[in-house]
PDB file of N, CA and C in Angstrom:
ATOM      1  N   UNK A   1     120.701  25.551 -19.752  1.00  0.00           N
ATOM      2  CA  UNK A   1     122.026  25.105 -19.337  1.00  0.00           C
ATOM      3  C   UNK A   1     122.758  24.505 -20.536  1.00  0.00           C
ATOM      4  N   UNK A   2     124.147  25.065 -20.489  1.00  0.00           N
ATOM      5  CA  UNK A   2     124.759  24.247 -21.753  1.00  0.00           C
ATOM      6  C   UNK A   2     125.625  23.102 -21.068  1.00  0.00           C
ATOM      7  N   UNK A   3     125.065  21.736 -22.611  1.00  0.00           N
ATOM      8  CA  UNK A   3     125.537  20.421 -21.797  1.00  0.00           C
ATOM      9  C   UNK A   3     126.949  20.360 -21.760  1.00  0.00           C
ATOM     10  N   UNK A   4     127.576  19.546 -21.015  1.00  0.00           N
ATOM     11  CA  UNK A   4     128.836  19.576 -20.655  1.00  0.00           C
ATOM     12  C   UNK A   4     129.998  19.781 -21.988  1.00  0.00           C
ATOM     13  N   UNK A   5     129.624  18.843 -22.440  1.00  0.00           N
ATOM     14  CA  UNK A   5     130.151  18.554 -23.971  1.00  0.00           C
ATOM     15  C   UNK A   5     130.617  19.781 -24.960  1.00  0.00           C
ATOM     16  N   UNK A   6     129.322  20.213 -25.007  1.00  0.00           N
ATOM     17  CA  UNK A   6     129.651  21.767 -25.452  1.00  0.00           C
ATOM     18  C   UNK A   6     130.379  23.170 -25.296  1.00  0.00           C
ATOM     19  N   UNK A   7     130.137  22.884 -23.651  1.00  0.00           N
ATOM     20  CA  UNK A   7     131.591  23.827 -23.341  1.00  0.00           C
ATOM     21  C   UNK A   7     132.678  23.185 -23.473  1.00  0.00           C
ATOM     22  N   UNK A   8     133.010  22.115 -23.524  1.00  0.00           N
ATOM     23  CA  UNK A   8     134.633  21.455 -23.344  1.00  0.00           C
ATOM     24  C   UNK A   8     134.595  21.180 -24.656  1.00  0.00           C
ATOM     25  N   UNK A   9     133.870  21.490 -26.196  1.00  0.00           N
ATOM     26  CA  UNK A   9     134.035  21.968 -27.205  1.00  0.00           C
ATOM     27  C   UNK A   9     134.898  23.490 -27.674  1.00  0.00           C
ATOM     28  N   UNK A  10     133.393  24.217 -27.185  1.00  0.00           N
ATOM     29  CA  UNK A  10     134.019  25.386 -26.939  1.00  0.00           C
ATOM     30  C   UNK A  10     135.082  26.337 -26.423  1.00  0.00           C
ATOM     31  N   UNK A  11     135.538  25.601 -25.082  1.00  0.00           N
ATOM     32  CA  UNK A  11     136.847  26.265 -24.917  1.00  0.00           C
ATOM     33  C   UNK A  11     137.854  25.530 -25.446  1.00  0.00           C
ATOM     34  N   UNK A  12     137.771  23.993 -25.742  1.00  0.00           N
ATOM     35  CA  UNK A  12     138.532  23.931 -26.841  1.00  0.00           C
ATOM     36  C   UNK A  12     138.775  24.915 -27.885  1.00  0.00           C
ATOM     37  N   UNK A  13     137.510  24.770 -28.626  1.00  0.00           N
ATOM     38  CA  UNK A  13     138.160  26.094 -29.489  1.00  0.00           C
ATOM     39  C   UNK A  13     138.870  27.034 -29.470  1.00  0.00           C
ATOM     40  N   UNK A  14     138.384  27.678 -28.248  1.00  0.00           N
ATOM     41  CA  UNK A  14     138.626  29.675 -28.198  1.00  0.00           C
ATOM     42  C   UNK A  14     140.150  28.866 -27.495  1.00  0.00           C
ATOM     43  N   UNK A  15     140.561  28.205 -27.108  1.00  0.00           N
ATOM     44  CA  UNK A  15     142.151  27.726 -26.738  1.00  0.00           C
ATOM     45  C   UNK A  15     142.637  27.616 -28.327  1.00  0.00           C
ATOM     46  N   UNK A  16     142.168  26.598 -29.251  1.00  0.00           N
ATOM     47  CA  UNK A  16     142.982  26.636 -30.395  1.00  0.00           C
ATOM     48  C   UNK A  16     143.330  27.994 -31.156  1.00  0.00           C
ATOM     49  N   UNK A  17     142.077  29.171 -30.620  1.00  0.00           N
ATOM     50  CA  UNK A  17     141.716  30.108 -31.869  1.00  0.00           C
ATOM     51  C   UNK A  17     143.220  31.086 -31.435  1.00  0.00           C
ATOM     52  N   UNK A  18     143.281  31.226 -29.976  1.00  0.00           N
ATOM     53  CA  UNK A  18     144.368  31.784 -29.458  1.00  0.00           C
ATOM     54  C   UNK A  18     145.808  31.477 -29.767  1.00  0.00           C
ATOM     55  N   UNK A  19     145.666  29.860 -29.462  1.00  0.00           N
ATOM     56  CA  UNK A  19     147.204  29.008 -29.796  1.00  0.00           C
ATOM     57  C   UNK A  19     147.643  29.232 -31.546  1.00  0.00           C
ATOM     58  N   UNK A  20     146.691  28.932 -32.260  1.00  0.00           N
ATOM     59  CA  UNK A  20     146.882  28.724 -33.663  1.00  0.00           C
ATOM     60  C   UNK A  20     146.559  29.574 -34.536  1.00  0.00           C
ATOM     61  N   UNK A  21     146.299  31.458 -33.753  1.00  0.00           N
ATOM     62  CA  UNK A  21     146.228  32.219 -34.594  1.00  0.00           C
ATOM     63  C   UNK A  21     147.087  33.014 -35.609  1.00  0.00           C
ATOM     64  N   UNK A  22     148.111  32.535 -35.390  1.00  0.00           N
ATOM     65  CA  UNK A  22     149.278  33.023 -36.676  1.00  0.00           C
ATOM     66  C   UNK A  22     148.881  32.087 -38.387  1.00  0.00           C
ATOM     67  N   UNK A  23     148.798  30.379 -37.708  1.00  0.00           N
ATOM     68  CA  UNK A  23     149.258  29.714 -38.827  1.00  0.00           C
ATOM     69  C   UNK A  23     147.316  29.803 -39.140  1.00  0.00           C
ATOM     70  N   UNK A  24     146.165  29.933 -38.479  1.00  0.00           N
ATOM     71  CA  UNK A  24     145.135  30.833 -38.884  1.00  0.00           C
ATOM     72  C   UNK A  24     145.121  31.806 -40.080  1.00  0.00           C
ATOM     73  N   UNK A  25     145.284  32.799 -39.574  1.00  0.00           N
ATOM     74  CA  UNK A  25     145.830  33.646 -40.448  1.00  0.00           C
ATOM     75  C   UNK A  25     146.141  33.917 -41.792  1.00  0.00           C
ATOM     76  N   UNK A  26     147.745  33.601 -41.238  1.00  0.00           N
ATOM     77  CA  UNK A  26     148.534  32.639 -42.472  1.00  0.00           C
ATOM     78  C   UNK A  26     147.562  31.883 -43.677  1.00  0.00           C
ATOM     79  N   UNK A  27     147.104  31.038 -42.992  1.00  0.00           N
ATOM     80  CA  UNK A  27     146.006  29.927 -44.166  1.00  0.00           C
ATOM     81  C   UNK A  27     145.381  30.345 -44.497  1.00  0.00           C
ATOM     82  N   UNK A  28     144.168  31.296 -43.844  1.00  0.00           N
ATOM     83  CA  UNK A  28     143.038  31.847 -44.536  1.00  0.00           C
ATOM     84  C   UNK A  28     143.314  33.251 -45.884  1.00  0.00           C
ATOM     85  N   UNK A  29     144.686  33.456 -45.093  1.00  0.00           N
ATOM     86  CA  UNK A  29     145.076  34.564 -46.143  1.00  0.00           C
ATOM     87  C   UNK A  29     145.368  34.454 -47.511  1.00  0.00           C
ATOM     88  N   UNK A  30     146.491  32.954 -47.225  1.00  0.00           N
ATOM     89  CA  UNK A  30     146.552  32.266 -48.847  1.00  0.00           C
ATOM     90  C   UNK A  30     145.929  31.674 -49.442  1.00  0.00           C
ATOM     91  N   UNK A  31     144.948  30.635 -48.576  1.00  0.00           N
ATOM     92  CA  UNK A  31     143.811  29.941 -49.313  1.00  0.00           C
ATOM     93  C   UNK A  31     143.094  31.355 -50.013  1.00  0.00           C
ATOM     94  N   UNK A  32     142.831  31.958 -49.097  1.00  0.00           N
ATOM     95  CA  UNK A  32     141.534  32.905 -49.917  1.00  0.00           C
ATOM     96  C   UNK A  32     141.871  33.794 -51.095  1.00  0.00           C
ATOM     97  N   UNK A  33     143.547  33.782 -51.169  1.00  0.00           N
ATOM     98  CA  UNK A  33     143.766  34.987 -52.422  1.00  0.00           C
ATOM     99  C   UNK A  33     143.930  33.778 -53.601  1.00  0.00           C
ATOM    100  N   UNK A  34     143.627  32.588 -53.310  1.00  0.00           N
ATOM    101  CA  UNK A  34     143.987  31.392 -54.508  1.00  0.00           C
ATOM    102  C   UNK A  34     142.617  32.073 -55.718  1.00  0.00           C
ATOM    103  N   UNK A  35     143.716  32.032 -57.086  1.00  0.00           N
ATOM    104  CA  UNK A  35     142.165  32.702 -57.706  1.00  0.00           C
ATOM    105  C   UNK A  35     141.621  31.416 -58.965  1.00  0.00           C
ATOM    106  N   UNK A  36     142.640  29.998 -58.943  1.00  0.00           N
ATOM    107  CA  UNK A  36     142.356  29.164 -59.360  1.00  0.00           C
ATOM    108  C   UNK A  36     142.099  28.063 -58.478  1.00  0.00           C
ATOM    109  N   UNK A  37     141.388  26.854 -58.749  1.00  0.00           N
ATOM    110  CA  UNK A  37     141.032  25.830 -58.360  1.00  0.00           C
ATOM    111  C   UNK A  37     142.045  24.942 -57.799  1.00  0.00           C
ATOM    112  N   UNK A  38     143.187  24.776 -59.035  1.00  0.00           N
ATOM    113  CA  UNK A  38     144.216  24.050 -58.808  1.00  0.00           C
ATOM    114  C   UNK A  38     144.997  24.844 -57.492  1.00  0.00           C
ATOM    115  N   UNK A  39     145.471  26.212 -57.810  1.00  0.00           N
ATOM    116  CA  UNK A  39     146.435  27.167 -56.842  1.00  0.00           C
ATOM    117  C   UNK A  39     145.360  26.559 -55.464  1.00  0.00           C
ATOM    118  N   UNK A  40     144.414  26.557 -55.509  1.00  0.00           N
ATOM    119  CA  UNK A  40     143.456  26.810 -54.104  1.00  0.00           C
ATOM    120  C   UNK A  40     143.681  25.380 -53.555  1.00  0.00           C
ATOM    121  N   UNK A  41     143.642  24.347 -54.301  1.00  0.00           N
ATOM    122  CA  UNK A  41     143.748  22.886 -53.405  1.00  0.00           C
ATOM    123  C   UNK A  41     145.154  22.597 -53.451  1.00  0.00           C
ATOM    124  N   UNK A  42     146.312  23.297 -53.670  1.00  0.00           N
ATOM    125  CA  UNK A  42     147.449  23.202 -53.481  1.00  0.00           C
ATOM    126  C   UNK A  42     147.925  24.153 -52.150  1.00  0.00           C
ATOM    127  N   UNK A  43     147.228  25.447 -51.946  1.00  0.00           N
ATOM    128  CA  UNK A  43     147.384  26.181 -50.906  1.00  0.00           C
ATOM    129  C   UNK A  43     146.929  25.212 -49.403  1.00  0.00           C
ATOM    130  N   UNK A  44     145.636  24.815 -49.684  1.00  0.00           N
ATOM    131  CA  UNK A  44     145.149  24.160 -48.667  1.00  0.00           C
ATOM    132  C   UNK A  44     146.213  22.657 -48.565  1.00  0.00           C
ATOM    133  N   UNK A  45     146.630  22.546 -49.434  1.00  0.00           N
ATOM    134  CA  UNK A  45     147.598  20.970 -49.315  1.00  0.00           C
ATOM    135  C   UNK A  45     148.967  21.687 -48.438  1.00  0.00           C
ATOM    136  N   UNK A  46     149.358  22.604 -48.416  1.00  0.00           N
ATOM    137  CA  UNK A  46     150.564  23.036 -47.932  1.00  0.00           C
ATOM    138  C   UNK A  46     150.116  23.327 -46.804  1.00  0.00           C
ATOM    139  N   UNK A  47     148.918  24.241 -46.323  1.00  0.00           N
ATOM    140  CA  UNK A  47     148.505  24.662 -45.024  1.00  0.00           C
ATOM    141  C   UNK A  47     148.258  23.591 -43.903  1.00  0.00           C
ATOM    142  N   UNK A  48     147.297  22.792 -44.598  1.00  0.00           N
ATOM    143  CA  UNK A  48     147.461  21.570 -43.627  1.00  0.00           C
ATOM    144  C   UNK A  48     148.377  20.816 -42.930  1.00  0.00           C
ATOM    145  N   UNK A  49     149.786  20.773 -44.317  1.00  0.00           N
ATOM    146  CA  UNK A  49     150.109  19.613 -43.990  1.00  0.00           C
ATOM    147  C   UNK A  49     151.319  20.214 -43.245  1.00  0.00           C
ATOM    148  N   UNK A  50     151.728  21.910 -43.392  1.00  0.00           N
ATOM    149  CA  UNK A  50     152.884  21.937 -42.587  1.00  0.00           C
ATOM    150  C   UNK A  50     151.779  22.413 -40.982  1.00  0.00           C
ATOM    151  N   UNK A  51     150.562  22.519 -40.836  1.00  0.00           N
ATOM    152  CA  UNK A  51     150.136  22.112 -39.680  1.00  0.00           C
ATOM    153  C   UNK A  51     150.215  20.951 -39.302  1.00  0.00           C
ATOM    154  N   UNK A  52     150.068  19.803 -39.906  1.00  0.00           N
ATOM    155  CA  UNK A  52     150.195  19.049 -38.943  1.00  0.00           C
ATOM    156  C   UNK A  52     151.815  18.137 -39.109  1.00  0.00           C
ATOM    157  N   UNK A  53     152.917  18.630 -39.942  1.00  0.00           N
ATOM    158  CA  UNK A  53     154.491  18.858 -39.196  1.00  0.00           C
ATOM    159  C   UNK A  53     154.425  19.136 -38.135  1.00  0.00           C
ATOM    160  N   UNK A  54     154.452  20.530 -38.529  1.00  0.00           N
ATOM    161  CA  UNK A  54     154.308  21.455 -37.053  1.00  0.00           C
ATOM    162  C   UNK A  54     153.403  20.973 -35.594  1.00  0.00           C
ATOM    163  N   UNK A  55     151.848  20.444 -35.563  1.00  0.00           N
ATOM    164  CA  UNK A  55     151.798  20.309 -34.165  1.00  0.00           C
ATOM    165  C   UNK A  55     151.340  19.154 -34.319  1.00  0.00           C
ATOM    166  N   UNK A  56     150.904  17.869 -35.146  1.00  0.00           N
ATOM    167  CA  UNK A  56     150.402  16.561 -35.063  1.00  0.00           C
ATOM    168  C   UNK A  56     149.203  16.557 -35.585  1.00  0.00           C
ATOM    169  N   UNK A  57     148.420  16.108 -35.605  1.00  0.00           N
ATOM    170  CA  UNK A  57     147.164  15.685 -35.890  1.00  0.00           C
ATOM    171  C   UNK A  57     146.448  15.954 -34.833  1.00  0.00           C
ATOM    172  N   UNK A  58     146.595  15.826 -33.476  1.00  0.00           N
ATOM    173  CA  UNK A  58     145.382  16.019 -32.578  1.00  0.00           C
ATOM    174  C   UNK A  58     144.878  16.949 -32.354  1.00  0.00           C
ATOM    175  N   UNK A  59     145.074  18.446 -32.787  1.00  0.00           N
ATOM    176  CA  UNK A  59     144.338  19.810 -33.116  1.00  0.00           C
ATOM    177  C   UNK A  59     143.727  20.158 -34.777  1.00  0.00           C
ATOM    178  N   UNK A  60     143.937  18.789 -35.600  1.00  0.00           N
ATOM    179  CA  UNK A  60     143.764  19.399 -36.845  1.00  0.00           C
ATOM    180  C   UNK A  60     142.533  19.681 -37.372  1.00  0.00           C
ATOM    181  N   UNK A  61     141.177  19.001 -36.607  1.00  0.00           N
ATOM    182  CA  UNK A  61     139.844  18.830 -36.942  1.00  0.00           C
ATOM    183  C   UNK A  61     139.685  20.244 -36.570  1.00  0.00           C
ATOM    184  N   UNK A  62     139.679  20.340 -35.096  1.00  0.00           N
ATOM    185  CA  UNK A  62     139.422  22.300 -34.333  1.00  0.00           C
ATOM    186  C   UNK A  62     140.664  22.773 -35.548  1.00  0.00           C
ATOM    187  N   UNK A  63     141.634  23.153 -35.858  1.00  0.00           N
ATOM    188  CA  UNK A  63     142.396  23.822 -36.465  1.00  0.00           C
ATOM    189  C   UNK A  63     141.518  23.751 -37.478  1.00  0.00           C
ATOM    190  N   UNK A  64     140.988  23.201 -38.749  1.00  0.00           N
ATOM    191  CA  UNK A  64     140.052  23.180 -39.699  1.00  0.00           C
ATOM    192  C   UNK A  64     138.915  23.729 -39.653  1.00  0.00           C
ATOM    193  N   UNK A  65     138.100  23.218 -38.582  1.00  0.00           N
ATOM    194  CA  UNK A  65     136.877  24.140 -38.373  1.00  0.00           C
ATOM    195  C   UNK A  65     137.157  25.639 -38.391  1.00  0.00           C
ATOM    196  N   UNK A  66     138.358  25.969 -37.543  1.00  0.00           N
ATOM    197  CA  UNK A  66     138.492  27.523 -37.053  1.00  0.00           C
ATOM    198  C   UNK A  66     139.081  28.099 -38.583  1.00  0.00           C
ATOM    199  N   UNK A  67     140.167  27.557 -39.513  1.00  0.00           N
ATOM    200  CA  UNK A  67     139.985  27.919 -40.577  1.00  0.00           C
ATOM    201  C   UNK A  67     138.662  27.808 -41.673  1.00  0.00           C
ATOM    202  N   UNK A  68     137.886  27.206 -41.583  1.00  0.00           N
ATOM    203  CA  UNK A  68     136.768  27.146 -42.419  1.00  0.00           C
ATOM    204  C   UNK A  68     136.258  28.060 -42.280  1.00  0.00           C
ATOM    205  N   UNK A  69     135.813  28.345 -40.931  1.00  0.00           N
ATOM    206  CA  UNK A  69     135.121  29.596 -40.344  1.00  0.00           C
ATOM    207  C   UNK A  69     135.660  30.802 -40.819  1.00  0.00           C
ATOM    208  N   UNK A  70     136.799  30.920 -41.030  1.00  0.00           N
ATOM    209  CA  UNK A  70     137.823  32.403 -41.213  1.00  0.00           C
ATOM    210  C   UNK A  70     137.590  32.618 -42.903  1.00  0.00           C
ATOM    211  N   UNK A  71     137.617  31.427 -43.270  1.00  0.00           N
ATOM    212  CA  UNK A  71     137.457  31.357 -45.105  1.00  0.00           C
ATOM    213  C   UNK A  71     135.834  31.802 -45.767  1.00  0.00           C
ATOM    214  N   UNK A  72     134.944  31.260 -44.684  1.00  0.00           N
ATOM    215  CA  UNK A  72     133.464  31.826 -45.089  1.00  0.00           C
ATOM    216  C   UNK A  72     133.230  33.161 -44.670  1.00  0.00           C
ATOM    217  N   UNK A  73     133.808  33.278 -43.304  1.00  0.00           N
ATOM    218  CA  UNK A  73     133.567  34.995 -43.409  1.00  0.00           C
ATOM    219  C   UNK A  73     134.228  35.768 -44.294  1.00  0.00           C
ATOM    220  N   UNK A  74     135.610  35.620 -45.325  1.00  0.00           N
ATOM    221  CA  UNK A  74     136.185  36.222 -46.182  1.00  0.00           C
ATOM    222  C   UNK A  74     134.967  35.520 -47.239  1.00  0.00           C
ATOM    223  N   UNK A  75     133.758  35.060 -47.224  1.00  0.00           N
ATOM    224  CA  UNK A  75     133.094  34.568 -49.080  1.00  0.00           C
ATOM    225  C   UNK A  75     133.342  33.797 -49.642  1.00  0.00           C
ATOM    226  N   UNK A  76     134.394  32.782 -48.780  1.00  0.00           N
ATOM    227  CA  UNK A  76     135.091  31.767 -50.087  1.00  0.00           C
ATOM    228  C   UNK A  76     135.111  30.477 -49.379  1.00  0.00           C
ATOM    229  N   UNK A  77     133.437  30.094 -49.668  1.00  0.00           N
ATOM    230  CA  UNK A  77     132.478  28.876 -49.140  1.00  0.00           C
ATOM    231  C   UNK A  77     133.835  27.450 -50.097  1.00  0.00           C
ATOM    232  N   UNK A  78     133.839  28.263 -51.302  1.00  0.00           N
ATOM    233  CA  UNK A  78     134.234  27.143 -52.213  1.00  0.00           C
ATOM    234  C   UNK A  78     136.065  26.763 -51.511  1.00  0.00           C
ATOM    235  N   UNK A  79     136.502  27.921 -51.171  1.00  0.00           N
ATOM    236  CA  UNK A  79     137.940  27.120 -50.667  1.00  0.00           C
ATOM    237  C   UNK A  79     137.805  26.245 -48.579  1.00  0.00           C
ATOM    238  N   UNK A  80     136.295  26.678 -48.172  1.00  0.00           N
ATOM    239  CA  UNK A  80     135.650  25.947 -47.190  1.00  0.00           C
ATOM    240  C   UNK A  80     135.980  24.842 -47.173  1.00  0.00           C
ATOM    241  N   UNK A  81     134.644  24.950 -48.605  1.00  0.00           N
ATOM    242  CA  UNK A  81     134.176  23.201 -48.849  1.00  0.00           C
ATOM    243  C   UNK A  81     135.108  21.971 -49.152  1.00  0.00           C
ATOM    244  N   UNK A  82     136.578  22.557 -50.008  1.00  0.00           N
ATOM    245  CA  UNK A  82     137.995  22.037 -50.605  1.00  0.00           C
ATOM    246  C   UNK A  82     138.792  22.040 -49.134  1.00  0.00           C
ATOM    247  N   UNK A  83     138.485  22.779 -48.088  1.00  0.00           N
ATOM    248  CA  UNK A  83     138.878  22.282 -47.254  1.00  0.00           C
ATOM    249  C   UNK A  83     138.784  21.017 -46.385  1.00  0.00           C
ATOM    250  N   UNK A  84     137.419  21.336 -46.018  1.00  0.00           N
ATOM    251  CA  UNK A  84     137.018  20.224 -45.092  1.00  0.00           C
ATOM    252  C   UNK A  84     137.340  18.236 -46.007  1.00  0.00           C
ATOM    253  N   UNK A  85     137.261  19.015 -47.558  1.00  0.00           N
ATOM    254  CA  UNK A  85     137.183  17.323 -48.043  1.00  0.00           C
ATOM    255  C   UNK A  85     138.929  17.120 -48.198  1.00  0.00           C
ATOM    256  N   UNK A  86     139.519  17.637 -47.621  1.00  0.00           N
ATOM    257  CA  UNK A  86     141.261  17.747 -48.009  1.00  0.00           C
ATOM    258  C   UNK A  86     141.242  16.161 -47.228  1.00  0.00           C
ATOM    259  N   UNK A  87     142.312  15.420 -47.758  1.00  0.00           N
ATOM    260  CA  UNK A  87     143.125  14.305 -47.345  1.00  0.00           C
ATOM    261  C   UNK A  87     144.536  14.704 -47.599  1.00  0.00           C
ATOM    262  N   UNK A  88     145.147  14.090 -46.883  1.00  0.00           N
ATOM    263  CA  UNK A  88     147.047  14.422 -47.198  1.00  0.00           C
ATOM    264  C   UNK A  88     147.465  13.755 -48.687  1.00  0.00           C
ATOM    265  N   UNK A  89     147.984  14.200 -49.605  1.00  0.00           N
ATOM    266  CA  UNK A  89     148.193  13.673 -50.951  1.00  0.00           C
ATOM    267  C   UNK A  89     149.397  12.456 -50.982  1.00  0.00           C
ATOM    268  N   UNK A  90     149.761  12.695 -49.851  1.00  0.00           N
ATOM    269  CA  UNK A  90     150.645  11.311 -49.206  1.00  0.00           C
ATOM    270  C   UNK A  90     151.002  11.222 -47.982  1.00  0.00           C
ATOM    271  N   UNK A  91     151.632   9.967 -47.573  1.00  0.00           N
ATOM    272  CA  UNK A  91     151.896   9.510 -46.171  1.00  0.00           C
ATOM    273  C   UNK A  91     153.022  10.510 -45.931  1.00  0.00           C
ATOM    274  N   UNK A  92     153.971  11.009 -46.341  1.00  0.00           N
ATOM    275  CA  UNK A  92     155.502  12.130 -46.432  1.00  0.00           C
ATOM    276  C   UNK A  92     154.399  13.456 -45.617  1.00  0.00           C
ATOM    277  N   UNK A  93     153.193  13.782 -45.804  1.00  0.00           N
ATOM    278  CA  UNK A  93     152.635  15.411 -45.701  1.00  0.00           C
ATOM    279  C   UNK A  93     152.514  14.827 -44.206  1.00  0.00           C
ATOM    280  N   UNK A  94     152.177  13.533 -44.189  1.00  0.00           N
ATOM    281  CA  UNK A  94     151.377  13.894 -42.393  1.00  0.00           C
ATOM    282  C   UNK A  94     152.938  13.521 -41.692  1.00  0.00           C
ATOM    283  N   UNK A  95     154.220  13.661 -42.081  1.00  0.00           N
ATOM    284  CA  UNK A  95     155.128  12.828 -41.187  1.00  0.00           C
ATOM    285  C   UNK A  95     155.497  14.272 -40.271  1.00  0.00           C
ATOM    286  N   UNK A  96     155.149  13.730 -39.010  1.00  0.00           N
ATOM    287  CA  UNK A  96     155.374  14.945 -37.711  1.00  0.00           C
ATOM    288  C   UNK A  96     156.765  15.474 -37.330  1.00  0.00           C
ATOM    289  N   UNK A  97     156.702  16.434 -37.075  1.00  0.00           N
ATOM    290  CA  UNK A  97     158.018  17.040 -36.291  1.00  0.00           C
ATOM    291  C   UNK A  97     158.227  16.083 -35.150  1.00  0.00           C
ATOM    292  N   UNK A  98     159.618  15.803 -34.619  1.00  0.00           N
ATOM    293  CA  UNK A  98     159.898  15.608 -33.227  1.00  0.00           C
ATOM    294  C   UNK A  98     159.143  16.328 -32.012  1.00  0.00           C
ATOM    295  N   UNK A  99     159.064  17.389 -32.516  1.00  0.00           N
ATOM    296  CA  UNK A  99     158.626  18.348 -31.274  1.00  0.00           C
ATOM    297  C   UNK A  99     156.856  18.387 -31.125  1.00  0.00           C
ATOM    298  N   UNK A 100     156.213  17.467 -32.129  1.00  0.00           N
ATOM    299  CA  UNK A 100     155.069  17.177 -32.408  1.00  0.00           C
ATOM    300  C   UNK A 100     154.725  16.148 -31.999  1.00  0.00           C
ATOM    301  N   UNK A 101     155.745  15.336 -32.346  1.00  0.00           N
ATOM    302  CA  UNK A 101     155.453  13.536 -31.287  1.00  0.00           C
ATOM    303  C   UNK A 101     155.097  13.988 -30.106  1.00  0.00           C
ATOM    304  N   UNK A 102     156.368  14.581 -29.372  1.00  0.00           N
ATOM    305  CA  UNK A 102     156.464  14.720 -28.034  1.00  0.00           C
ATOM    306  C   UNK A 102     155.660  15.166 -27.770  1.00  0.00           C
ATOM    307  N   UNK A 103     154.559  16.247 -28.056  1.00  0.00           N
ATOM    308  CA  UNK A 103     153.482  16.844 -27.579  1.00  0.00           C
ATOM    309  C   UNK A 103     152.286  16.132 -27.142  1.00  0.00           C
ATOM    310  N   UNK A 104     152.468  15.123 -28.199  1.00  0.00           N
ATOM    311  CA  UNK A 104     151.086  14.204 -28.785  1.00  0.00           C
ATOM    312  C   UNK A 104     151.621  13.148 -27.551  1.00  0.00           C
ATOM    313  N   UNK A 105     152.483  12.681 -27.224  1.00  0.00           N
ATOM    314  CA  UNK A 105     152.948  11.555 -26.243  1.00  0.00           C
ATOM    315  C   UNK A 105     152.035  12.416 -24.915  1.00  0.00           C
ATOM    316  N   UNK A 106     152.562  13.415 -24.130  1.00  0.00           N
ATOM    317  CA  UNK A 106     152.348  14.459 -23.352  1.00  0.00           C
ATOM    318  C   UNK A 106     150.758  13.993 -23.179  1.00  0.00           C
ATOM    319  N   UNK A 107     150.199  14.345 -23.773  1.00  0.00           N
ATOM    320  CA  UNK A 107     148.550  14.537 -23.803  1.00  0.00           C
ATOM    321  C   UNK A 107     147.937  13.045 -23.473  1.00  0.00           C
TER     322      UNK A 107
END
């Protein structure tokens, strides 16, 4: 039996993988053609942060995982690993859309 937790992980996910498969995409496509270090933690600085403009912070951990995942099956453990350790390079990257508050209020 799978414990509760795990499915209400899981369809979390397969909900984000559906909702957030454009800006998916999108990220894994540019992170992964980065062919320098610098280009690559600047791609991931833009991907993040107009994700979380765009929908807030409370999908960004699942939004990360599901890009990490998309970046190792393309081979590129190393723009993974520059992912997961990303922080916002300032307080200006995480400032939300209106239409992002409101979502985040909602929930």
């Amino acid at each position: 039996m799978i414990p509760h937790g795990k499915r209400k992980n899981d369809q979390a996910a397969a909900q984000a993988e559906v909702g957030y498969q454009l800006e998916l995409a999108r990220g894994a496509s540019v992170i992964a053609s980065m062919l320098s270090t610098q280009n690559m933690a600047a791609a991931v600085e833009e991907t993040l942060s107009a994700f979380v403009r765009a929908y807030g912070t409370t999908d960004l951990k699942i939004f990360t995982q599901l890009l990490g995942q998309r970046l190792t099956a393309r081979n590129r453990m190393d723009a993974a690993d520059m992912l997961f350790a990303w922080k916002p390079a300032s307080p200006a990257c995480a400032a939300r859309s209106p239409a992002a508050r409101q979502r985040d209020r909602s929930r």
